[in-house]
PDB file of N, CA and C in Angstrom:
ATOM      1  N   UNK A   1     111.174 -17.142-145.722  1.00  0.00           N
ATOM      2  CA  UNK A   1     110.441 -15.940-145.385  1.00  0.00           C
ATOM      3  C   UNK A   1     109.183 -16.299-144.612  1.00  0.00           C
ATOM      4  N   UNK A   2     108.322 -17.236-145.194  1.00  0.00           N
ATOM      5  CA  UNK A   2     107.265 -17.577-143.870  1.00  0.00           C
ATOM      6  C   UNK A   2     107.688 -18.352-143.465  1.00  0.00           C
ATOM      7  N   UNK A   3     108.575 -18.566-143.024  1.00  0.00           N
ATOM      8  CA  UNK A   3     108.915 -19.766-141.759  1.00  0.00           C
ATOM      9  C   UNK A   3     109.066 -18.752-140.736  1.00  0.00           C
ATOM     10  N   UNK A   4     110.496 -17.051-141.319  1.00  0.00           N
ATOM     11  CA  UNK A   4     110.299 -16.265-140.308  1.00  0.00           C
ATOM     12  C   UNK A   4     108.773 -15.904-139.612  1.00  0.00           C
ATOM     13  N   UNK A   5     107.797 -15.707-140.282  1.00  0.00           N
ATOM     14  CA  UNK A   5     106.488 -14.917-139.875  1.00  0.00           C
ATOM     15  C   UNK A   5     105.979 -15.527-138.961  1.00  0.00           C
ATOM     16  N   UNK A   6     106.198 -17.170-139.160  1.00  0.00           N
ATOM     17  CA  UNK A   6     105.237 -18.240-138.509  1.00  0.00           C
ATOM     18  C   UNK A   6     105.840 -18.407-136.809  1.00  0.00           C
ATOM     19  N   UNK A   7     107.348 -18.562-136.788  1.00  0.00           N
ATOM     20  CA  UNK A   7     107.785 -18.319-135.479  1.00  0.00           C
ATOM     21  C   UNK A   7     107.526 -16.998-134.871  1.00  0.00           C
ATOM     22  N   UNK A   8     107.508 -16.050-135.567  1.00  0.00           N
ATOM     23  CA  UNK A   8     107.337 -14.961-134.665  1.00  0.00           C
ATOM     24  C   UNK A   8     105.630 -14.555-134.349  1.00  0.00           C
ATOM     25  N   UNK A   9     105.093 -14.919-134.877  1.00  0.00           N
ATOM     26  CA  UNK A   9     103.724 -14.912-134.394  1.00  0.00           C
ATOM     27  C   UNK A   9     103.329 -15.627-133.194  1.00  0.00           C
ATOM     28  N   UNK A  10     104.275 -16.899-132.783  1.00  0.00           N
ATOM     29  CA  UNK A  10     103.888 -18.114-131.857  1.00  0.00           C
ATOM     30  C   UNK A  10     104.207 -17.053-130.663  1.00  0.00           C
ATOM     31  N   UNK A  11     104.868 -16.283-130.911  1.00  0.00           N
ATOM     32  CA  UNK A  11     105.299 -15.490-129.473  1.00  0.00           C
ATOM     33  C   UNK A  11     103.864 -14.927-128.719  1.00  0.00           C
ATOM     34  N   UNK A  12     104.315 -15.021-127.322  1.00  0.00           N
ATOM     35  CA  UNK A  12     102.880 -14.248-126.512  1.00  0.00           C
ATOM     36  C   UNK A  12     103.034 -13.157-126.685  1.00  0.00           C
ATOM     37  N   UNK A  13     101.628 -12.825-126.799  1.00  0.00           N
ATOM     38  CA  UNK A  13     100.786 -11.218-126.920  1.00  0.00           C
ATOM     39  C   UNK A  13     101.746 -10.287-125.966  1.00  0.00           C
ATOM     40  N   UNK A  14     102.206  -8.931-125.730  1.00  0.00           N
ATOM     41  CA  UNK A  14     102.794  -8.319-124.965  1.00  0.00           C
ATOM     42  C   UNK A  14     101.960  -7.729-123.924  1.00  0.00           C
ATOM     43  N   UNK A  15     102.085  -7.872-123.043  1.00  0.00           N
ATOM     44  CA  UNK A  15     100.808  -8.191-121.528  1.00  0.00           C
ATOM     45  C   UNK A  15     101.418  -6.566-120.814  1.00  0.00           C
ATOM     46  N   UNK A  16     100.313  -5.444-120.813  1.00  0.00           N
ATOM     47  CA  UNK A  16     101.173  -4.041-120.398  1.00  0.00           C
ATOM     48  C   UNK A  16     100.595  -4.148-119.059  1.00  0.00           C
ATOM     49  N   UNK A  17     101.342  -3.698-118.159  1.00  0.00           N
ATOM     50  CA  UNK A  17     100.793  -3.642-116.807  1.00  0.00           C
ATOM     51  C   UNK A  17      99.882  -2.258-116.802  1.00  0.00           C
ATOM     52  N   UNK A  18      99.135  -2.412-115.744  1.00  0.00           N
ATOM     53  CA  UNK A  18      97.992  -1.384-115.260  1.00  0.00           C
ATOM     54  C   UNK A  18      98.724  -0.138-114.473  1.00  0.00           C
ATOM     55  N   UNK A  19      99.601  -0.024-114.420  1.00  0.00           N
ATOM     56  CA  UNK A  19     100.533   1.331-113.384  1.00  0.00           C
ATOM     57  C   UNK A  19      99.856   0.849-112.138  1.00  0.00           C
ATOM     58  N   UNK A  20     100.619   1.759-111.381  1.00  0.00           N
ATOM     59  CA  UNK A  20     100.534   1.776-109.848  1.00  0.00           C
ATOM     60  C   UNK A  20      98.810   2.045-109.619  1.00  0.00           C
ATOM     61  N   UNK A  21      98.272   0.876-108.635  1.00  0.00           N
ATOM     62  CA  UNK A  21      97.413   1.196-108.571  1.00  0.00           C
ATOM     63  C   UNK A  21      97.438   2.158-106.821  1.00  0.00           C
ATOM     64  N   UNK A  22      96.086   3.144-106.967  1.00  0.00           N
ATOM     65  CA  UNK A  22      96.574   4.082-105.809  1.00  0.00           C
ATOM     66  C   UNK A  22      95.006   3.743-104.836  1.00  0.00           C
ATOM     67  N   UNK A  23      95.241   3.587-103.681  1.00  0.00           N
ATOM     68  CA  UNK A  23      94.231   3.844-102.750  1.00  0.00           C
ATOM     69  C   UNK A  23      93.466   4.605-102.687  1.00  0.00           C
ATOM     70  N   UNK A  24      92.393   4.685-102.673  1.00  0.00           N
ATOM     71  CA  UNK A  24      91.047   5.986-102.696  1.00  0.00           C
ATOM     72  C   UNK A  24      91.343   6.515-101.163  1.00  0.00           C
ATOM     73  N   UNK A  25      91.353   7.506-100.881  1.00  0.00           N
ATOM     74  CA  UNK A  25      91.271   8.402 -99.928  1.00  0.00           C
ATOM     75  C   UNK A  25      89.637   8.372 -99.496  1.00  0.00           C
ATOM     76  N   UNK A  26      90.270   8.193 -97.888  1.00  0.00           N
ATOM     77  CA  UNK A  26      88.245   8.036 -97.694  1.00  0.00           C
ATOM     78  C   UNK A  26      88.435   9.199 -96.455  1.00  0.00           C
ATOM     79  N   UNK A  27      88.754  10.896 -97.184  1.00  0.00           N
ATOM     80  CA  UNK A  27      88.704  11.929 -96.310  1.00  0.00           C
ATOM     81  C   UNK A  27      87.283  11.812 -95.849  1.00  0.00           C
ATOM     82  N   UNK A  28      87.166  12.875 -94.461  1.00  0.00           N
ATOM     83  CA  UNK A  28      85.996  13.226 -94.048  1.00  0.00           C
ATOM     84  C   UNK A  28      85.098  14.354 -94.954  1.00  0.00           C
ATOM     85  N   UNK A  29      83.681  14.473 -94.456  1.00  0.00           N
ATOM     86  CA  UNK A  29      83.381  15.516 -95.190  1.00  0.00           C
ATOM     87  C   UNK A  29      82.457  16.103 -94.027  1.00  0.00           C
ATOM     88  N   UNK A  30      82.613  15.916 -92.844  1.00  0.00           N
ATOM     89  CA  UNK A  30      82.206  16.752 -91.738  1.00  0.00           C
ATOM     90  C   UNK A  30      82.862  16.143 -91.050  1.00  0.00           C
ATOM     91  N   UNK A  31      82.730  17.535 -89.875  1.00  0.00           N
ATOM     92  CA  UNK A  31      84.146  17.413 -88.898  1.00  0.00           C
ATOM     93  C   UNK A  31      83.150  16.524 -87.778  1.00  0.00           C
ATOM     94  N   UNK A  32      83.784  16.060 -86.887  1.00  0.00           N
ATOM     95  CA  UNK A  32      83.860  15.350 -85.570  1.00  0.00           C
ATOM     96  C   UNK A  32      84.447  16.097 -84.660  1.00  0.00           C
ATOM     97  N   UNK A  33      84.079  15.632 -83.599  1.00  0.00           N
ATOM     98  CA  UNK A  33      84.264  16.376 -82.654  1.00  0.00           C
ATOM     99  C   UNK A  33      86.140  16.736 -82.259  1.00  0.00           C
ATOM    100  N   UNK A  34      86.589  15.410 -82.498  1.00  0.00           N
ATOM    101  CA  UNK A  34      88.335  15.244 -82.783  1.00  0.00           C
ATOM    102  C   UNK A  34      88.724  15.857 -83.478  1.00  0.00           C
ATOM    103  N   UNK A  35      88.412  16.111 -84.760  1.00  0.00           N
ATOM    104  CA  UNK A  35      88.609  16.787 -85.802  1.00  0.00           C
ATOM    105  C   UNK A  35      89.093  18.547 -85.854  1.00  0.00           C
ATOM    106  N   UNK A  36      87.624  18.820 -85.279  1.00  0.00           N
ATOM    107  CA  UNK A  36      86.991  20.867 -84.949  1.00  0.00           C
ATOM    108  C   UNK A  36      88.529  20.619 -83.887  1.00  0.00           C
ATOM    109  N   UNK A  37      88.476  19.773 -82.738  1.00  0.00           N
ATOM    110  CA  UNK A  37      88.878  20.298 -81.493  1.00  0.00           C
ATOM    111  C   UNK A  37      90.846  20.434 -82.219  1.00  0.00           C
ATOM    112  N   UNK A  38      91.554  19.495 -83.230  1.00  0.00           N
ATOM    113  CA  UNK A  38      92.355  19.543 -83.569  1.00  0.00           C
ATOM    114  C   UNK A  38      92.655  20.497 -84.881  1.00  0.00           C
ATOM    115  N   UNK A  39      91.646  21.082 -85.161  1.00  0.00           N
ATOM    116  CA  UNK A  39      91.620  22.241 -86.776  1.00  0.00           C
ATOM    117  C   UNK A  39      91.769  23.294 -85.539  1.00  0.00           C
ATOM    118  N   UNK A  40      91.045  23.926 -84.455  1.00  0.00           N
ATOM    119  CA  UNK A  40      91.420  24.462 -83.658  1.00  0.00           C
ATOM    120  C   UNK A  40      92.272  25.427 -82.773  1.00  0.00           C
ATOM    121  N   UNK A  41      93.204  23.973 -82.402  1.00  0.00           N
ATOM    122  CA  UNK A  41      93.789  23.999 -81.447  1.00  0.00           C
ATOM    123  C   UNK A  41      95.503  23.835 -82.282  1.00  0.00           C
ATOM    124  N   UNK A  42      95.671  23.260 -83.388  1.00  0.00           N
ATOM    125  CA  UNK A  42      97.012  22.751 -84.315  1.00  0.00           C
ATOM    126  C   UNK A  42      96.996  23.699 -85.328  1.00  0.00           C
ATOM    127  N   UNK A  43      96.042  23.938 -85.974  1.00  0.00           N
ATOM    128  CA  UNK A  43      96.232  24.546 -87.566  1.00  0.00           C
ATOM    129  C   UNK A  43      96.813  26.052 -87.083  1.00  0.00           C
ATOM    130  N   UNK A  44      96.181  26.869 -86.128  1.00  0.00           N
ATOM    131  CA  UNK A  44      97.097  28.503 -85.996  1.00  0.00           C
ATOM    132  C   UNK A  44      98.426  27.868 -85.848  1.00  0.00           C
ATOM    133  N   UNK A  45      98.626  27.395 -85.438  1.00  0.00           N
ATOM    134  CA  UNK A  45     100.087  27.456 -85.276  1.00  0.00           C
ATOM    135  C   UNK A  45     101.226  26.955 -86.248  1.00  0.00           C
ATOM    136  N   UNK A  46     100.539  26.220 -87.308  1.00  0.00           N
ATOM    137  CA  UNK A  46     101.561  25.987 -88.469  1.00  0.00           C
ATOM    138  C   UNK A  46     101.643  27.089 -89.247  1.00  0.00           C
ATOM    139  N   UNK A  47     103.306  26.963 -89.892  1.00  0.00           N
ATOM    140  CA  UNK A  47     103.513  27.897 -90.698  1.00  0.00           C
ATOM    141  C   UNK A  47     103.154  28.367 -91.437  1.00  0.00           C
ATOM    142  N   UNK A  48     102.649  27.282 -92.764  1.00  0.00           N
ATOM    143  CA  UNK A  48     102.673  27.210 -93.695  1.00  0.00           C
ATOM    144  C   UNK A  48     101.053  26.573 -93.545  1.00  0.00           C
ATOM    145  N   UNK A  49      99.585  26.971 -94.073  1.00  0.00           N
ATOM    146  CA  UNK A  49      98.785  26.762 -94.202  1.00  0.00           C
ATOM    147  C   UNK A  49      97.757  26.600 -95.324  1.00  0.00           C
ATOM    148  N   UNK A  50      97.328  25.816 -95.986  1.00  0.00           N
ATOM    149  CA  UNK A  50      96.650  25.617 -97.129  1.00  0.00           C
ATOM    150  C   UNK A  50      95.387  24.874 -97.393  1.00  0.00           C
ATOM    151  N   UNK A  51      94.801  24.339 -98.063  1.00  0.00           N
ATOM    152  CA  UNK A  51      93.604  23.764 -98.227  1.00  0.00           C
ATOM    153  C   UNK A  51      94.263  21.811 -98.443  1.00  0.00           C
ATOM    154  N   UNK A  52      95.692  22.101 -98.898  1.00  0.00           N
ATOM    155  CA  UNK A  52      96.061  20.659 -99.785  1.00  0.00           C
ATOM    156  C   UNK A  52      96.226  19.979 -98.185  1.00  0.00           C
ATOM    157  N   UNK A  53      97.180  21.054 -97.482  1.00  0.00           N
ATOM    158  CA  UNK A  53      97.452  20.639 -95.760  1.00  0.00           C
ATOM    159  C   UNK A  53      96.831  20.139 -95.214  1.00  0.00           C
ATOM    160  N   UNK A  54      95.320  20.946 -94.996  1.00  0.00           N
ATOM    161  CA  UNK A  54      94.827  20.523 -94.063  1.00  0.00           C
ATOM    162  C   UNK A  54      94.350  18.961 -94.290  1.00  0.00           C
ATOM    163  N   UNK A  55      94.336  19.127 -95.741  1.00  0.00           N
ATOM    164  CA  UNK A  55      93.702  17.765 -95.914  1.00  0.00           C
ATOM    165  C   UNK A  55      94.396  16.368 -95.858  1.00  0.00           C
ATOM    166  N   UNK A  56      95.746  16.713 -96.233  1.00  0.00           N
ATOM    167  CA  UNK A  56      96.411  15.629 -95.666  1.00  0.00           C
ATOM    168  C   UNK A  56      96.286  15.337 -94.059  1.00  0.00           C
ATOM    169  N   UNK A  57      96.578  16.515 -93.433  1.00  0.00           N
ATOM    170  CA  UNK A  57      96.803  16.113 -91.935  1.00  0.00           C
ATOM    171  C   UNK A  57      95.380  15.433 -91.327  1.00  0.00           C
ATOM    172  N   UNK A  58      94.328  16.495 -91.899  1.00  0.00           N
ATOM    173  CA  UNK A  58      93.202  16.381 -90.680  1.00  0.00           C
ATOM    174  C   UNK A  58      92.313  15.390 -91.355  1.00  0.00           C
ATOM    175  N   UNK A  59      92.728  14.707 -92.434  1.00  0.00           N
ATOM    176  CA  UNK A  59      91.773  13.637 -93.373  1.00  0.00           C
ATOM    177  C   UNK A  59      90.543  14.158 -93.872  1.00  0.00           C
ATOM    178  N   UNK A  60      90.447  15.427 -94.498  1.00  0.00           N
ATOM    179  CA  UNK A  60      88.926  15.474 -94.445  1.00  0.00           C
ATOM    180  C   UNK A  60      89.144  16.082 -95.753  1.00  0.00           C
ATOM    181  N   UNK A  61      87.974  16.441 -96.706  1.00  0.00           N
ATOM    182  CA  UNK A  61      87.772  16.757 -97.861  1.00  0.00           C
ATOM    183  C   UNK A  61      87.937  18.191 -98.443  1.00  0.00           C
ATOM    184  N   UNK A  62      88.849  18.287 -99.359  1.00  0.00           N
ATOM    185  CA  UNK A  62      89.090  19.869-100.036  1.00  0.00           C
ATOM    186  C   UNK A  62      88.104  21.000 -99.810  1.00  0.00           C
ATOM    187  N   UNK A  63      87.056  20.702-100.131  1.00  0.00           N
ATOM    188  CA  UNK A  63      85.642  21.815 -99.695  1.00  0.00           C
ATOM    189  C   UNK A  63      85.292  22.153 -98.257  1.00  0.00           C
ATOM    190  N   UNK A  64      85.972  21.115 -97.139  1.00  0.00           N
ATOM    191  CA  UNK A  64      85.630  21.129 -95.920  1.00  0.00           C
ATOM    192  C   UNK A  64      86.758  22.139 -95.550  1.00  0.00           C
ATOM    193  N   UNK A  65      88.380  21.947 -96.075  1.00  0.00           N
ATOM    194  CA  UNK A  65      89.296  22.351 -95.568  1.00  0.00           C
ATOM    195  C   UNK A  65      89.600  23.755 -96.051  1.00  0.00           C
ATOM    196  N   UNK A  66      88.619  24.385 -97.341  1.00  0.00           N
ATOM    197  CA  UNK A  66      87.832  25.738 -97.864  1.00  0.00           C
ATOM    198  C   UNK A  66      87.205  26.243 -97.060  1.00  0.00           C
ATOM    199  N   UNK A  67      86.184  25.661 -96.389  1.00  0.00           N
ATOM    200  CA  UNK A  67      85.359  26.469 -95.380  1.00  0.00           C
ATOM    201  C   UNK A  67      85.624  26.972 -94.280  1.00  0.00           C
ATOM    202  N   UNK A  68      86.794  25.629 -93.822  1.00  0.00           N
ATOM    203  CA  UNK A  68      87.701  25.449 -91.851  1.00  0.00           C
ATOM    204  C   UNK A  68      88.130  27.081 -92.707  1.00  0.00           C
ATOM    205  N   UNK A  69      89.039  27.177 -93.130  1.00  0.00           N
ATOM    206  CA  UNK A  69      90.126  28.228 -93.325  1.00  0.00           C
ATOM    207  C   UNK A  69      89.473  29.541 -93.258  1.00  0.00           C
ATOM    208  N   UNK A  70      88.533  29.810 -93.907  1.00  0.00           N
ATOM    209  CA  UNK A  70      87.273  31.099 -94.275  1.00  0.00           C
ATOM    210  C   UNK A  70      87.298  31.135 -92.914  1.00  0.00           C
ATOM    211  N   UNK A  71      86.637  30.249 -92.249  1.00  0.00           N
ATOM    212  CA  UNK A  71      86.305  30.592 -90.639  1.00  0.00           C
ATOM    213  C   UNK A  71      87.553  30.830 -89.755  1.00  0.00           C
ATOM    214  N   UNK A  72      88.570  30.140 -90.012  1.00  0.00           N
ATOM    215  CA  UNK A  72      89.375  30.705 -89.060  1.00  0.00           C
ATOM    216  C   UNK A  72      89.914  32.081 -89.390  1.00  0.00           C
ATOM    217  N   UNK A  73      89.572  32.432 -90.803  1.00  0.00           N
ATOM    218  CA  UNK A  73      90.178  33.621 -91.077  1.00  0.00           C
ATOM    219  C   UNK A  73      89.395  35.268 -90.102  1.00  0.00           C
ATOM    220  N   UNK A  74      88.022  34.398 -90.501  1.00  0.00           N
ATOM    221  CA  UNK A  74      86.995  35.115 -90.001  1.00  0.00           C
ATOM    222  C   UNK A  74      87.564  35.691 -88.319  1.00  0.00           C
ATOM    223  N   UNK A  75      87.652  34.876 -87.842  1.00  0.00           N
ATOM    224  CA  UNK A  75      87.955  34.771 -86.188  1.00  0.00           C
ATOM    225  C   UNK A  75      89.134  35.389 -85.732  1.00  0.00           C
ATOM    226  N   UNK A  76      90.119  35.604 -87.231  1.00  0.00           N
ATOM    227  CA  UNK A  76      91.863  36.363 -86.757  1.00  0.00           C
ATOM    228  C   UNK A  76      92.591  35.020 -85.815  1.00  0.00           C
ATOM    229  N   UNK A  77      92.260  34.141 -86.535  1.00  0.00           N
ATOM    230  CA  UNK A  77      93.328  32.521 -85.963  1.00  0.00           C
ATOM    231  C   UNK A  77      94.847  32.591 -86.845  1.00  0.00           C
ATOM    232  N   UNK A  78      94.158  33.007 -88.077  1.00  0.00           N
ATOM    233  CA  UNK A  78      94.996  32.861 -89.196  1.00  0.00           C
ATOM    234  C   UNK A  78      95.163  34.058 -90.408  1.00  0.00           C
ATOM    235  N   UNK A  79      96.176  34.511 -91.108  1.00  0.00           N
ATOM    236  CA  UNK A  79      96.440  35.166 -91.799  1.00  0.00           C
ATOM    237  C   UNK A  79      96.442  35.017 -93.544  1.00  0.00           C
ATOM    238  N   UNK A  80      95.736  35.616 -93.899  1.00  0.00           N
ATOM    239  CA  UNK A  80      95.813  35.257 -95.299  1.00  0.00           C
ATOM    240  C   UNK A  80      97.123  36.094 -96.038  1.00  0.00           C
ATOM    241  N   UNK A  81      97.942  35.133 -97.051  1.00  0.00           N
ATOM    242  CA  UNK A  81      99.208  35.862 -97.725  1.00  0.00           C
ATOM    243  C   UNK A  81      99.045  36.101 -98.889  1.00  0.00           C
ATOM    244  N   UNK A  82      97.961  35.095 -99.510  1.00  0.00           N
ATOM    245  CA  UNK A  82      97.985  34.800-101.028  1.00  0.00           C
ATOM    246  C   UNK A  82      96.732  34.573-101.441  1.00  0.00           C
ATOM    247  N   UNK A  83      95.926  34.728-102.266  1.00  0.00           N
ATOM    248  CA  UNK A  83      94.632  34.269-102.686  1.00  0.00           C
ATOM    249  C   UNK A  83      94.643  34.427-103.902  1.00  0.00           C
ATOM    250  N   UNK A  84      94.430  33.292-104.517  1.00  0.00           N
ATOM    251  CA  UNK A  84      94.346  32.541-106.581  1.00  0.00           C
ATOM    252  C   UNK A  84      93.269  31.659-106.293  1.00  0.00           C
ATOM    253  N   UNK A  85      92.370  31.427-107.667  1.00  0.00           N
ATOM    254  CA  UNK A  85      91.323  30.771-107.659  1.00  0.00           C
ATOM    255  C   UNK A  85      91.663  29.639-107.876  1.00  0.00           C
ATOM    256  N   UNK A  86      92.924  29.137-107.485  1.00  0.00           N
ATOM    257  CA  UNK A  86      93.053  27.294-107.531  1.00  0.00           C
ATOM    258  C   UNK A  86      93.928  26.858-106.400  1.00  0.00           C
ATOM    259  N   UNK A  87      94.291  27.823-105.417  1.00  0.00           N
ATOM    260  CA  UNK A  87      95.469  27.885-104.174  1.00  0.00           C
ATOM    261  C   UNK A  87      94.983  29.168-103.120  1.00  0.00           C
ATOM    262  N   UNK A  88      95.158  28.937-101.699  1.00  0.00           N
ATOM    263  CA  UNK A  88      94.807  30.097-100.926  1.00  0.00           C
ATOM    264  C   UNK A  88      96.396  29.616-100.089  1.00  0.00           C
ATOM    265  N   UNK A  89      96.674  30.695 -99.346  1.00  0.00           N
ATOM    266  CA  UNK A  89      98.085  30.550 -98.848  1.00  0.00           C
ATOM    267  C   UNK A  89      97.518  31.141 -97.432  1.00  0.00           C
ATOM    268  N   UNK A  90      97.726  31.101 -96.293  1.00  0.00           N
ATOM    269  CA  UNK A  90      97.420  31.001 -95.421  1.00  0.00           C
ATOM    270  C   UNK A  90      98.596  30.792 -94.268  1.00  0.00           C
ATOM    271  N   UNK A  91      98.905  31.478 -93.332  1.00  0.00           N
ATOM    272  CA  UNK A  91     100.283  31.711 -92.225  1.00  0.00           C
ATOM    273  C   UNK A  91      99.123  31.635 -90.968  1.00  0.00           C
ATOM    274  N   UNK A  92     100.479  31.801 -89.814  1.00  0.00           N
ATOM    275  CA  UNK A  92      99.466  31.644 -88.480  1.00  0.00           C
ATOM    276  C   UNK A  92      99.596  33.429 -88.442  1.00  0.00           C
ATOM    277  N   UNK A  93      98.537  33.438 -87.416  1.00  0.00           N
ATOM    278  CA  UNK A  93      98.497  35.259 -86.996  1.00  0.00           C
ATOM    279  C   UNK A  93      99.243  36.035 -86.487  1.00  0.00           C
ATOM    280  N   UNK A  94     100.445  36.973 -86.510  1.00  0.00           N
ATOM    281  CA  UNK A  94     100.909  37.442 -85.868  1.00  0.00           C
ATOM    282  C   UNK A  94     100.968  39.118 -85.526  1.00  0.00           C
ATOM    283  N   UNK A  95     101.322  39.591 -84.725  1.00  0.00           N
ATOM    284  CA  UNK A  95     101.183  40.601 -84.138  1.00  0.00           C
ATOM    285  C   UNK A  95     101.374  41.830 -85.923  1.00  0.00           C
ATOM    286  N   UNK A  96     100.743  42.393 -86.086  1.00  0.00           N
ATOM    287  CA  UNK A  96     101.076  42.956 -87.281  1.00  0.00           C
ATOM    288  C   UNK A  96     102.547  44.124 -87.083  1.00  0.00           C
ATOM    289  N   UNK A  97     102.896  43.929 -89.094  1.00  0.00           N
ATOM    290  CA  UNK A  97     104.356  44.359 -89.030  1.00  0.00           C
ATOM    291  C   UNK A  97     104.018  45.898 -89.303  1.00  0.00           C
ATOM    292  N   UNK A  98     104.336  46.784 -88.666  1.00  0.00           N
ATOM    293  CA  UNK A  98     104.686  48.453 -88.939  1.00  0.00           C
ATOM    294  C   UNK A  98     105.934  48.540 -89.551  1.00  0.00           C
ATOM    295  N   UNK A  99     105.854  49.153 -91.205  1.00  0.00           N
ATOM    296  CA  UNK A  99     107.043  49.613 -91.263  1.00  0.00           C
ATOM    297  C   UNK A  99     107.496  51.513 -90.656  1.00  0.00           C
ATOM    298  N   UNK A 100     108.701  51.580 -90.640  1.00  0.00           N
ATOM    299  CA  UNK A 100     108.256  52.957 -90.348  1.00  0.00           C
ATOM    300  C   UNK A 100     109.751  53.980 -91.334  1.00  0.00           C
ATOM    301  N   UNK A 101     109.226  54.603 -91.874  1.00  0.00           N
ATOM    302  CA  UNK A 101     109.608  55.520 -92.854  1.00  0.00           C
ATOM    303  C   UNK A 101     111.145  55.785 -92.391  1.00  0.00           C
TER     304      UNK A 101
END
């Protein structure tokens, strides 16, 4: 019986790995001149528009890609579909739909 205990103790410690380690995102947090001229000139025209989007595409920071959107909304670039206090949904502008009776 301690002979079992004594071998199994000699065993190494169980070593847990750290998970995937992930890269820090080094978005912007003001636009550049590349930046404005491509939020612009690219974002009306995608379909599908959001705060998570822009930030992947245009590299820049969640609060920045809150404000771009407000303003383009402001201007009639872009259409708002959806608004929740943790998601805004956002389309490009189009000619508005009439239904008719």
């Amino acid at each position: 019986m301690a002979a079992g205990k004594a071998s199994a103790g000699s065993k190494n410690k169980k070593k847990w790995s750290k998970g995937k380690v992930q890269d820090k995102a080094n978005n912007a947090v003001l636009f550049n001149a590349e930046t404005l001229a491509k939020l612009e000139k690219e974002v009306p025209a995608y379909k599908l528009i959001t705060p998570s989007v822009l930030v992947d595409r245009l590299r820049i920071n969640g609060s920045l890609a809150r404000r771009a959107l407000r303003e383009l909304e402001t201007r009639g670039s872009i259409r708002l579909v959806s608004a929740h206090n943790a998601q805004l949904i956002y389309t490009r502008a189009t000619a508005p739909v009439t239904t008719e009776a």
